[in-house]
C-alpha atoms as a PDB file:
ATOM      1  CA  UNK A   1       0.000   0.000   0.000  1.00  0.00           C
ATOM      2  CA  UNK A   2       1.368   3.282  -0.763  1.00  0.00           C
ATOM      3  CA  UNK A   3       1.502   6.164   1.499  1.00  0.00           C
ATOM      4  CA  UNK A   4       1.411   9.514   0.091  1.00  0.00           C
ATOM      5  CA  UNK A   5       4.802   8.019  -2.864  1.00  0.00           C
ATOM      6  CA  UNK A   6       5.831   5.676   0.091  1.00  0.00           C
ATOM      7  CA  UNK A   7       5.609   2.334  -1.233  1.00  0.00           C
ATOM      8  CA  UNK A   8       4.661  -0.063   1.842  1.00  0.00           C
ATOM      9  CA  UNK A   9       5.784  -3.844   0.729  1.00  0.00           C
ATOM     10  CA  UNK A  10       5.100  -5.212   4.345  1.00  0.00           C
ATOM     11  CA  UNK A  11       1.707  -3.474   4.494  1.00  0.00           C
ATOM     12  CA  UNK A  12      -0.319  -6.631   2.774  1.00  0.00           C
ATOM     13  CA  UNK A  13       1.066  -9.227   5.684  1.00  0.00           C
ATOM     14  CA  UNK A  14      -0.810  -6.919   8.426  1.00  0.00           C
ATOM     15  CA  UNK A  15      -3.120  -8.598  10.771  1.00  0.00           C
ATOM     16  CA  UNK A  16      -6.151  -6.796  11.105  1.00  0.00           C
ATOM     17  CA  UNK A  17      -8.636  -7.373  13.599  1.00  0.00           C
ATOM     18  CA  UNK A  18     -12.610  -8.320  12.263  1.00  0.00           C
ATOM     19  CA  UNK A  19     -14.220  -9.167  15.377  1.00  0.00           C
ATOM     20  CA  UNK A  20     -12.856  -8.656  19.281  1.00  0.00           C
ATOM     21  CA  UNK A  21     -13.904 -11.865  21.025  1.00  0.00           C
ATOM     22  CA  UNK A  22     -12.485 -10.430  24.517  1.00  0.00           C
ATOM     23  CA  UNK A  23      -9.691 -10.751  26.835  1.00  0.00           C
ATOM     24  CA  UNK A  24     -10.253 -13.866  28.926  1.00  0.00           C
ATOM     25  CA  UNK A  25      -7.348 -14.800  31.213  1.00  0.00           C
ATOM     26  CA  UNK A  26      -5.578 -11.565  30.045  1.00  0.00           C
ATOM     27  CA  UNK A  27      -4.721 -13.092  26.075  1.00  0.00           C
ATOM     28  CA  UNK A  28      -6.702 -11.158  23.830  1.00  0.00           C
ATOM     29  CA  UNK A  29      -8.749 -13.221  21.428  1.00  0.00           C
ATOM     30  CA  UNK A  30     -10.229 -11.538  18.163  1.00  0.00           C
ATOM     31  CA  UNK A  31     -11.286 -13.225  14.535  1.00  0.00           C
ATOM     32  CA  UNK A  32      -8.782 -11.695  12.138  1.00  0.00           C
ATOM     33  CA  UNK A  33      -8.213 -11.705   8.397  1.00  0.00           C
ATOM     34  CA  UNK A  34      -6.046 -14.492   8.412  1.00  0.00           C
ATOM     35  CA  UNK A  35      -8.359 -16.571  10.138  1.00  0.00           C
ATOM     36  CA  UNK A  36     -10.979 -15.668   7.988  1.00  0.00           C
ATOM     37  CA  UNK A  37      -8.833 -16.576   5.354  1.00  0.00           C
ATOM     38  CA  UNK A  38      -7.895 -19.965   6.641  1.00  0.00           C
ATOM     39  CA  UNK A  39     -11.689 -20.153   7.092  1.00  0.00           C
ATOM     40  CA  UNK A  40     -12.169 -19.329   3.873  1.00  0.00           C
ATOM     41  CA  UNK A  41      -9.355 -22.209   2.155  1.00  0.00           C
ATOM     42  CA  UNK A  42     -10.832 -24.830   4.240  1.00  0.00           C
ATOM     43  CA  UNK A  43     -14.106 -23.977   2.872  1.00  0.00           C
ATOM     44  CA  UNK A  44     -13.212 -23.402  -0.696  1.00  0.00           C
ATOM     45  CA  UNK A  45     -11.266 -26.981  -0.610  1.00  0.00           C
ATOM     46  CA  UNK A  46     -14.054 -29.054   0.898  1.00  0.00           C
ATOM     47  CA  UNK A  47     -16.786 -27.310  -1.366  1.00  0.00           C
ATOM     48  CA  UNK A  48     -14.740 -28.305  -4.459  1.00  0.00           C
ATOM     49  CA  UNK A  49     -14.101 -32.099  -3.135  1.00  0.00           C
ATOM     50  CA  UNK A  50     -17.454 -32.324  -2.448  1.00  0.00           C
ATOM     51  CA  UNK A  51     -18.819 -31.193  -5.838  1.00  0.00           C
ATOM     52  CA  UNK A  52     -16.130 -32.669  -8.315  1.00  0.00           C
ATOM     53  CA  UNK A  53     -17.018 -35.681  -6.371  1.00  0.00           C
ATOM     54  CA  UNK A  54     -20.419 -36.069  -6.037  1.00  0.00           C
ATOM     55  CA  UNK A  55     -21.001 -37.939  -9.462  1.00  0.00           C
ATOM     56  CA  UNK A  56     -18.321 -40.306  -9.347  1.00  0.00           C
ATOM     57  CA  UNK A  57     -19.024 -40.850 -13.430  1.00  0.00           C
ATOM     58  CA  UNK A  58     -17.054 -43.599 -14.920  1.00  0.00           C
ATOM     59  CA  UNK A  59     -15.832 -41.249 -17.139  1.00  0.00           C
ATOM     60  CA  UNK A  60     -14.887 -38.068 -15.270  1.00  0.00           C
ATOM     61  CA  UNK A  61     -15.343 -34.933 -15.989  1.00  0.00           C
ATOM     62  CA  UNK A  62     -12.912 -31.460 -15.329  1.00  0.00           C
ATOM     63  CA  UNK A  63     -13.602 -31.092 -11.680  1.00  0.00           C
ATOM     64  CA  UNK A  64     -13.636 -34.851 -10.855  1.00  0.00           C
ATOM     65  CA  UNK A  65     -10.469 -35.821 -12.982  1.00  0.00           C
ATOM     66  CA  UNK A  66      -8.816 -32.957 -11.079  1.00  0.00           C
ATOM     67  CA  UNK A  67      -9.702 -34.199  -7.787  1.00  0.00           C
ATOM     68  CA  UNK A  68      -9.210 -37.947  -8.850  1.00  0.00           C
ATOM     69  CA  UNK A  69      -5.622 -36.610  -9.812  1.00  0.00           C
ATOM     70  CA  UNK A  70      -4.688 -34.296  -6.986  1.00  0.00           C
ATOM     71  CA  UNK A  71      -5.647 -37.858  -4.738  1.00  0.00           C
ATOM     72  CA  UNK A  72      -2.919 -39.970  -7.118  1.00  0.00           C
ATOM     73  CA  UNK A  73       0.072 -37.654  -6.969  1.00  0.00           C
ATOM     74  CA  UNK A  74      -0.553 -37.654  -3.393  1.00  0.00           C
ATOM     75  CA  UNK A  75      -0.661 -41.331  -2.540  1.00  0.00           C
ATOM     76  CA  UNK A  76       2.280 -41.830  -5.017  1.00  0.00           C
ATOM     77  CA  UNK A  77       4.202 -39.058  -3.315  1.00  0.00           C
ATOM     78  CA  UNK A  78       2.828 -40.996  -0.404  1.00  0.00           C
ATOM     79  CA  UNK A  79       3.468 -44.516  -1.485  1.00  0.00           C
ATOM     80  CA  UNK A  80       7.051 -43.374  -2.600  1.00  0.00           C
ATOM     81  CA  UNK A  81       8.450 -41.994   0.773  1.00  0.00           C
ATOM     82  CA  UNK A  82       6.618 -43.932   3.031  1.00  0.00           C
ATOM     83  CA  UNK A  83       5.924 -47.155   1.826  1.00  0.00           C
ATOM     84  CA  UNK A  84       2.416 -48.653   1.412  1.00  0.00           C
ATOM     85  CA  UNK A  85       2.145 -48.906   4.995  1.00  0.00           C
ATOM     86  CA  UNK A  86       2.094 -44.973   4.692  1.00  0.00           C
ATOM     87  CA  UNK A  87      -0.694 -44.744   3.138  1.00  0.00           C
ATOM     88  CA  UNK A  88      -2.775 -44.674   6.765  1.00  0.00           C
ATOM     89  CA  UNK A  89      -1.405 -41.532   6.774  1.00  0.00           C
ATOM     90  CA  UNK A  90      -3.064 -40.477   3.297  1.00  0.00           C
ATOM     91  CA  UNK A  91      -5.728 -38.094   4.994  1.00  0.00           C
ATOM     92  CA  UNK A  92      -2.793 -35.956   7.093  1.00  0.00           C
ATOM     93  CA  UNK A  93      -0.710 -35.190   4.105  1.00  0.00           C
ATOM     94  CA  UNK A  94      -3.570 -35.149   1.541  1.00  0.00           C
ATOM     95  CA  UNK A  95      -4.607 -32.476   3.905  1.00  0.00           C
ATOM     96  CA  UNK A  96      -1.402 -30.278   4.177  1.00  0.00           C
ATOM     97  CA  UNK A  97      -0.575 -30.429   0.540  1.00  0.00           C
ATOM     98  CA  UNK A  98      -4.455 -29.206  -0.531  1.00  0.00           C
ATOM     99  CA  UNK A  99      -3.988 -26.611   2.140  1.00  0.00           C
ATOM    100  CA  UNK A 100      -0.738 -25.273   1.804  1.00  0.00           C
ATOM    101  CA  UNK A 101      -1.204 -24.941  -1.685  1.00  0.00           C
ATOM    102  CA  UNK A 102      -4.725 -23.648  -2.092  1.00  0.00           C
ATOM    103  CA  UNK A 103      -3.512 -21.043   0.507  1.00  0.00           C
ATOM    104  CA  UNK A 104      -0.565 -20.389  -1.772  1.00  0.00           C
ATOM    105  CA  UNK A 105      -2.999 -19.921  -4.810  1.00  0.00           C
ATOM    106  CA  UNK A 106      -5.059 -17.414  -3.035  1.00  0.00           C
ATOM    107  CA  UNK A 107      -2.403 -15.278  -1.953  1.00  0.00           C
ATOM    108  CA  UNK A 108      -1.676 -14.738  -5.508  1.00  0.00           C
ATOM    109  CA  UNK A 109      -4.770 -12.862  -6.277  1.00  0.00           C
ATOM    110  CA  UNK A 110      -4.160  -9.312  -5.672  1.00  0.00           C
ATOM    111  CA  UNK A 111      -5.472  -8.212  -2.431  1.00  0.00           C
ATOM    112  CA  UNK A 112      -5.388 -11.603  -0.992  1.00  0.00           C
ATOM    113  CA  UNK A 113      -4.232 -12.623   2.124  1.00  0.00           C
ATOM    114  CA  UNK A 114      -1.729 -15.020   2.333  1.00  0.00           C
ATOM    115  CA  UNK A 115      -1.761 -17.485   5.370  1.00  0.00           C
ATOM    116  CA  UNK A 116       1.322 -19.086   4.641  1.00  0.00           C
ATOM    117  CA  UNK A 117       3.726 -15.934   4.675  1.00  0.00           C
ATOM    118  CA  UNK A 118       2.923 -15.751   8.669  1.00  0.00           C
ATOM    119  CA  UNK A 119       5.550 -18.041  10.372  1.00  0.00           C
ATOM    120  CA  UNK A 120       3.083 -18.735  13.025  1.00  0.00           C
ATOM    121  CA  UNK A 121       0.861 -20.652  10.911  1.00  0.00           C
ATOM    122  CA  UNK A 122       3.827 -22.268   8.982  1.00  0.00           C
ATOM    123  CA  UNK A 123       5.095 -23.395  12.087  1.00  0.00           C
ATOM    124  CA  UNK A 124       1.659 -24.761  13.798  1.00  0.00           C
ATOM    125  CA  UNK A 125       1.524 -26.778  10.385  1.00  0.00           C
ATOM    126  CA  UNK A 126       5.637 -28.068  10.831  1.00  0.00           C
ATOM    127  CA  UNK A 127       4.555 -29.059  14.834  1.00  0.00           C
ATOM    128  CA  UNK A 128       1.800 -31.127  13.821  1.00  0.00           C
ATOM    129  CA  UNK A 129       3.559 -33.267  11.839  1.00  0.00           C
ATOM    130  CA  UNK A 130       6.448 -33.505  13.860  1.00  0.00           C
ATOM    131  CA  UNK A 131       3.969 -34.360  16.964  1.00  0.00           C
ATOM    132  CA  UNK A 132       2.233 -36.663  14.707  1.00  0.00           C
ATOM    133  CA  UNK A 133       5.932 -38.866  14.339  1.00  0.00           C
ATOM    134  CA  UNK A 134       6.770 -38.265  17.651  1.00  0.00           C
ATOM    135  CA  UNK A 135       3.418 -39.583  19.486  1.00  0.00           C
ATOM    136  CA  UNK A 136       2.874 -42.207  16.572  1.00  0.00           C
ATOM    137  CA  UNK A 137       6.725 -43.540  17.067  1.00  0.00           C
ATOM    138  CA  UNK A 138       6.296 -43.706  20.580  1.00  0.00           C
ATOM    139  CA  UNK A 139       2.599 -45.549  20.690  1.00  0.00           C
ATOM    140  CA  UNK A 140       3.745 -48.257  18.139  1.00  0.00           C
ATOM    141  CA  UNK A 141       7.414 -48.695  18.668  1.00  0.00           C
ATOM    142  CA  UNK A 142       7.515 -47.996  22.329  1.00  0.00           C
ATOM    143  CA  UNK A 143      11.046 -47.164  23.693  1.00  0.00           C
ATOM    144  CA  UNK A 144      12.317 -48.659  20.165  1.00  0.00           C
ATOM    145  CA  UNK A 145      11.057 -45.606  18.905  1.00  0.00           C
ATOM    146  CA  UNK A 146      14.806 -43.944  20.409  1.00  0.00           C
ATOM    147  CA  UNK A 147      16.986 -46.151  17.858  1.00  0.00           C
ATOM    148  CA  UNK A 148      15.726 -43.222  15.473  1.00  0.00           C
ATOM    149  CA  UNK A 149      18.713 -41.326  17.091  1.00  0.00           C
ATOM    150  CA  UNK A 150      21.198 -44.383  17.295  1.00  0.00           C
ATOM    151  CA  UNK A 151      22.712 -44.712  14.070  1.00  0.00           C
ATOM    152  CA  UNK A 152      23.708 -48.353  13.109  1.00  0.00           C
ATOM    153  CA  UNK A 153      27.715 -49.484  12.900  1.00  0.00           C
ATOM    154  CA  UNK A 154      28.867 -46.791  14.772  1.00  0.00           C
ATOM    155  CA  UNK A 155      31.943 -47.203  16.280  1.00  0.00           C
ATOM    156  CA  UNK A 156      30.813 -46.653  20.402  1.00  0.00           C
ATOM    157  CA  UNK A 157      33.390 -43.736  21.331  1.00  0.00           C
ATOM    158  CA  UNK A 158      31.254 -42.283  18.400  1.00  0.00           C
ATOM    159  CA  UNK A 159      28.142 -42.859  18.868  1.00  0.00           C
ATOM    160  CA  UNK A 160      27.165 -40.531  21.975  1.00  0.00           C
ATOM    161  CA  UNK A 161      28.203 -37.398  19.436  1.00  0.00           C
ATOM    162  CA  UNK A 162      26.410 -39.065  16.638  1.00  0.00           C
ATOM    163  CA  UNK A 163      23.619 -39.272  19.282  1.00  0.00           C
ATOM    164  CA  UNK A 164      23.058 -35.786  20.127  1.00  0.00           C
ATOM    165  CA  UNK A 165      23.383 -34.679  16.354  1.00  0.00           C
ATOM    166  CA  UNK A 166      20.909 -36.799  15.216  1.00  0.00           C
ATOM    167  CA  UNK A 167      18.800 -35.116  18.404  1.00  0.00           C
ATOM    168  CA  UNK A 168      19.860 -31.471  17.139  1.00  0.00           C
ATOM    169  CA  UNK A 169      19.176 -32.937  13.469  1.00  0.00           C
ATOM    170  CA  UNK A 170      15.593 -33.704  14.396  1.00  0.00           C
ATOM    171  CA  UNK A 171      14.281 -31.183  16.279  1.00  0.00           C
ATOM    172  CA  UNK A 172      15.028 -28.960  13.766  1.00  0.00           C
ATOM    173  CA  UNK A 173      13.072 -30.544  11.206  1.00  0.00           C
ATOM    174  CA  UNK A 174      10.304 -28.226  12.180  1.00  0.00           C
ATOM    175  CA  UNK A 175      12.092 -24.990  12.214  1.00  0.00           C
ATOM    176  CA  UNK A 176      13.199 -25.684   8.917  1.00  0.00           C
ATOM    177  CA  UNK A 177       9.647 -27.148   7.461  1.00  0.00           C
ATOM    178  CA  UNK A 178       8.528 -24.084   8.595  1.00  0.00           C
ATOM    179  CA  UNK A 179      10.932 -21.558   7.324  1.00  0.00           C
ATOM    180  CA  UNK A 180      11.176 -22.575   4.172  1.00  0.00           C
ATOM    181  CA  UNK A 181       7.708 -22.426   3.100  1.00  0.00           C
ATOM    182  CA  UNK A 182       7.463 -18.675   5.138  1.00  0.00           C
ATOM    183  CA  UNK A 183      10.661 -17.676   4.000  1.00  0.00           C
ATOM    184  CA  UNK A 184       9.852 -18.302   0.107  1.00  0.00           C
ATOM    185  CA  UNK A 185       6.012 -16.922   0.417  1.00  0.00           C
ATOM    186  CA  UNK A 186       6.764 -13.760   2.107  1.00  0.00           C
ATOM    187  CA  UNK A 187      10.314 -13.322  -0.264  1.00  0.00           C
ATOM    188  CA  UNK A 188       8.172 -13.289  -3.418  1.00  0.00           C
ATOM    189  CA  UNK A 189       5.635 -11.249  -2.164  1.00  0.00           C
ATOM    190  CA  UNK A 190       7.961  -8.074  -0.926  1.00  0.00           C
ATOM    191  CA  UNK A 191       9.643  -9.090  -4.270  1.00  0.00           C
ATOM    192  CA  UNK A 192       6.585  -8.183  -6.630  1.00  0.00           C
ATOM    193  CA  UNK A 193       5.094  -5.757  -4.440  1.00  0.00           C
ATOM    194  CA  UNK A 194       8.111  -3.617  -4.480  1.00  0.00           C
ATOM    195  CA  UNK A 195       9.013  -4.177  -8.403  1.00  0.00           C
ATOM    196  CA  UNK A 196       5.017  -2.729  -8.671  1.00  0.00           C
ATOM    197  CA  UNK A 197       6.041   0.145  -6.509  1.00  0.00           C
ATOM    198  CA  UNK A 198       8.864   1.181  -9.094  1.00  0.00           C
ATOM    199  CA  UNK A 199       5.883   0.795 -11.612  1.00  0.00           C
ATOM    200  CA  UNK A 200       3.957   3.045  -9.930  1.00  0.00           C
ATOM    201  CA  UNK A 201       6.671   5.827  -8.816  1.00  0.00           C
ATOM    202  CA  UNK A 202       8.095   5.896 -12.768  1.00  0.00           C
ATOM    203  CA  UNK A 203       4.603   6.507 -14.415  1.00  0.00           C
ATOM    204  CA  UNK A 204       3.975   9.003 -12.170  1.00  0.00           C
ATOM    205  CA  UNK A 205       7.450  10.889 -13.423  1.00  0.00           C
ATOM    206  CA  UNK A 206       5.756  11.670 -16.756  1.00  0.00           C
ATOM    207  CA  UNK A 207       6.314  10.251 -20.160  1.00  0.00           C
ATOM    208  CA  UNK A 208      10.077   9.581 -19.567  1.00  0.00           C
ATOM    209  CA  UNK A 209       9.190   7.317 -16.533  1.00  0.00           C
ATOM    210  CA  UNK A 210       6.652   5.281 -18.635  1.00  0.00           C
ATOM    211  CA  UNK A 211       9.455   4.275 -20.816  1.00  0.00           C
ATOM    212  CA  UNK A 212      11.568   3.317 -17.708  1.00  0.00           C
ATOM    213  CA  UNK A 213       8.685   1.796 -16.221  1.00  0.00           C
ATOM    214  CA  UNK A 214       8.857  -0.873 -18.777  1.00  0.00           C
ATOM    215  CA  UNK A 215      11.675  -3.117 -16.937  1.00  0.00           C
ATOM    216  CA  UNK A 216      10.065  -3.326 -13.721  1.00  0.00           C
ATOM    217  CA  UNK A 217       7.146  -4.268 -15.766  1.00  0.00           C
ATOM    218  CA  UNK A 218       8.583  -6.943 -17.266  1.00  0.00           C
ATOM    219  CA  UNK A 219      10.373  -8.230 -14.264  1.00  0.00           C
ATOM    220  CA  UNK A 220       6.577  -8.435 -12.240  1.00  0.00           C
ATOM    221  CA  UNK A 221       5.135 -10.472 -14.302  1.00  0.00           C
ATOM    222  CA  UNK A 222       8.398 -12.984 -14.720  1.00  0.00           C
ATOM    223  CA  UNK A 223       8.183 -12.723 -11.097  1.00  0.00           C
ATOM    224  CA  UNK A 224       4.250 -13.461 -10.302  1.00  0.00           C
ATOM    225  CA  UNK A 225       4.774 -16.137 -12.973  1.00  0.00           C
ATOM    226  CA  UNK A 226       8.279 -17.388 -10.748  1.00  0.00           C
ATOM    227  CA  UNK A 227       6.132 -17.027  -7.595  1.00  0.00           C
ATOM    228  CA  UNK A 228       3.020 -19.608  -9.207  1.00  0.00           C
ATOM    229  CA  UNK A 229       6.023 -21.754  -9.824  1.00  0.00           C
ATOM    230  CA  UNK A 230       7.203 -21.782  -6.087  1.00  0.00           C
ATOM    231  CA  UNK A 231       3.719 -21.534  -4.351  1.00  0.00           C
ATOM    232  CA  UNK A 232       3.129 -24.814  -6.361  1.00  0.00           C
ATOM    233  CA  UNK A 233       6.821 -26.708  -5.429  1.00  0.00           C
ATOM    234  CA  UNK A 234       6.592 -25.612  -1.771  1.00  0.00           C
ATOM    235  CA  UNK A 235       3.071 -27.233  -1.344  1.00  0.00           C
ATOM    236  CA  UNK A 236       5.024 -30.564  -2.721  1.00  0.00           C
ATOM    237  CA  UNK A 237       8.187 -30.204  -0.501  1.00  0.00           C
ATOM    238  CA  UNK A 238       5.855 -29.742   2.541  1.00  0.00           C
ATOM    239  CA  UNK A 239       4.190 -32.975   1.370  1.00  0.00           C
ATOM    240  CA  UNK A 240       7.232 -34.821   0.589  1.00  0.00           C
ATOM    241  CA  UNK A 241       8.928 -33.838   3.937  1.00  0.00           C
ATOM    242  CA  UNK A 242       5.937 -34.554   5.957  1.00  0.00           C
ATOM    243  CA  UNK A 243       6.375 -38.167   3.873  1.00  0.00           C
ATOM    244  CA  UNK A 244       9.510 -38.525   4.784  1.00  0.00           C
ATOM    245  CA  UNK A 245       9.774 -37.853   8.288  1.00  0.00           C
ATOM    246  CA  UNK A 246       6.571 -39.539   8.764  1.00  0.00           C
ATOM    247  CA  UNK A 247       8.493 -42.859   7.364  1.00  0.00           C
ATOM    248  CA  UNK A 248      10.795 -42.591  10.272  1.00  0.00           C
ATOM    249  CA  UNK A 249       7.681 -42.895  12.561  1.00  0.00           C
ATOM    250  CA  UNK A 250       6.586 -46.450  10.632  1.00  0.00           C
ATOM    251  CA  UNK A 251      10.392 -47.676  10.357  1.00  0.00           C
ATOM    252  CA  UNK A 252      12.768 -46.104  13.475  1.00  0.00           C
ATOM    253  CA  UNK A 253      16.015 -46.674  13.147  1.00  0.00           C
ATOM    254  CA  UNK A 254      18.968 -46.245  10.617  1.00  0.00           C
END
């Protein structure tokens, strides 16, 4: 948003407050865009499933062979990582993956809100997964579950140093799941919002400025096309990585 010619490229990740729901216990509580966003996603996603769906035709048509496919690349990426036996964990990362990247998609449309360029919502999504390995381990595998961090053929004055950085090495699997898909979302954002501003600032220099105006042009859309590109390969490194650290849940141990 621009300010009188201040060009503000942190403006569209504000959180604005829609509704105060009250102070209870002294945290303050209010509905805000993003939520009504995420609202919004979740709604948007199960709508669509729910109507491309709700023939099940022998032969599909456009809604239902996009749903049909958005469930196969899933339970290949699925099947691929984590075995067959990951499948039972279809639903989780068919989940994440429809989220993250619908949420993606709609923070391309201009005056969108986008969900994922908030770090706290990135990283709720990165601690339910890792949760999700830790309590599942631990319920099927019991103590076993610990030979995750005891790598195999070690030689023993080794092994308590290979111990604690396989620790380090896991906990920050969610720090980095969630980085990287806040890190890239918010990047390409400031990115095009502030190539726009330079749009803005040279028309408004006169005819000379339209002429120079033309680069920054260019370099928007190469960027909003870039930034499809990467809202689209994040949703399927979230996916994979949830894949492959849920494997280590179904087979501990190196």
């Amino acid at each position: 948003m621009a300010s009188g010619s201040v060009i503000d490229p942190i403006h569209q990740f504000q959180i604005i407050k829609i509704v105060e729901l009250g102070q209870p216990g002294g945290v303050e509580l209010a509905f805000t865009n993003s939520a009504a966003f995420m609202f919004g996603i979740v709604a948007l996603v199960f709508f669509f499933l729910t109507f491309a769906t709700r023939g099940r035709t022998l032969v599909p048509g456009r809604l239902q062979s996009l749903a049909e496919l958005s469930y196969e690349f899933v339970a290949s990426t699925v099947r691929g990582s984590a075995g067959n036996e990951g499948m039972k964990f279809f639903p989780l990362v068919f989940s994440l993956f429809i989220f993250v990247l619908t949420a993606n998609m709609v923070g391309m449309i201009p005056y969108a809100f986008t969900v994922t360029s908030h770090l706290i919502v990135t990283a709720a999504l990165a601690l339910l997964v890792i949760l999700t390995v830790i309590i599942y381990g631990f319920v099927r595998h019991g103590t076993h579950f610990l030979h995750l961090f005891v790598p195999s053929g070690v030689p023993a004055f080794l092994l308590p140093f290979m111990v604690v950085i396989e620790v380090i090495s896991f906990l920050s699997r969610p720090i980095s799941l969630s980085l990287r898909l806040f890190a890239n979302m918010l990047a390409g954002h400031i990115a095009m919002k502030v190539f726009a501003g330079f749009i803005v600032m040279m028309t408004a220099s006169g005819v000379v400025g339209w002429f120079g105006a033309v680069l920054p042009l260019f370099m928007v859309v190469a960027l909003t096309a870039l930034e499809f590109l990467v809202a689209a390969l994040q949703a399927y490194v979230f996916a994979v990585l949830t894949c492959i650290y849920l494997n280590d849940a179904l087979h501990p141990g190196h």
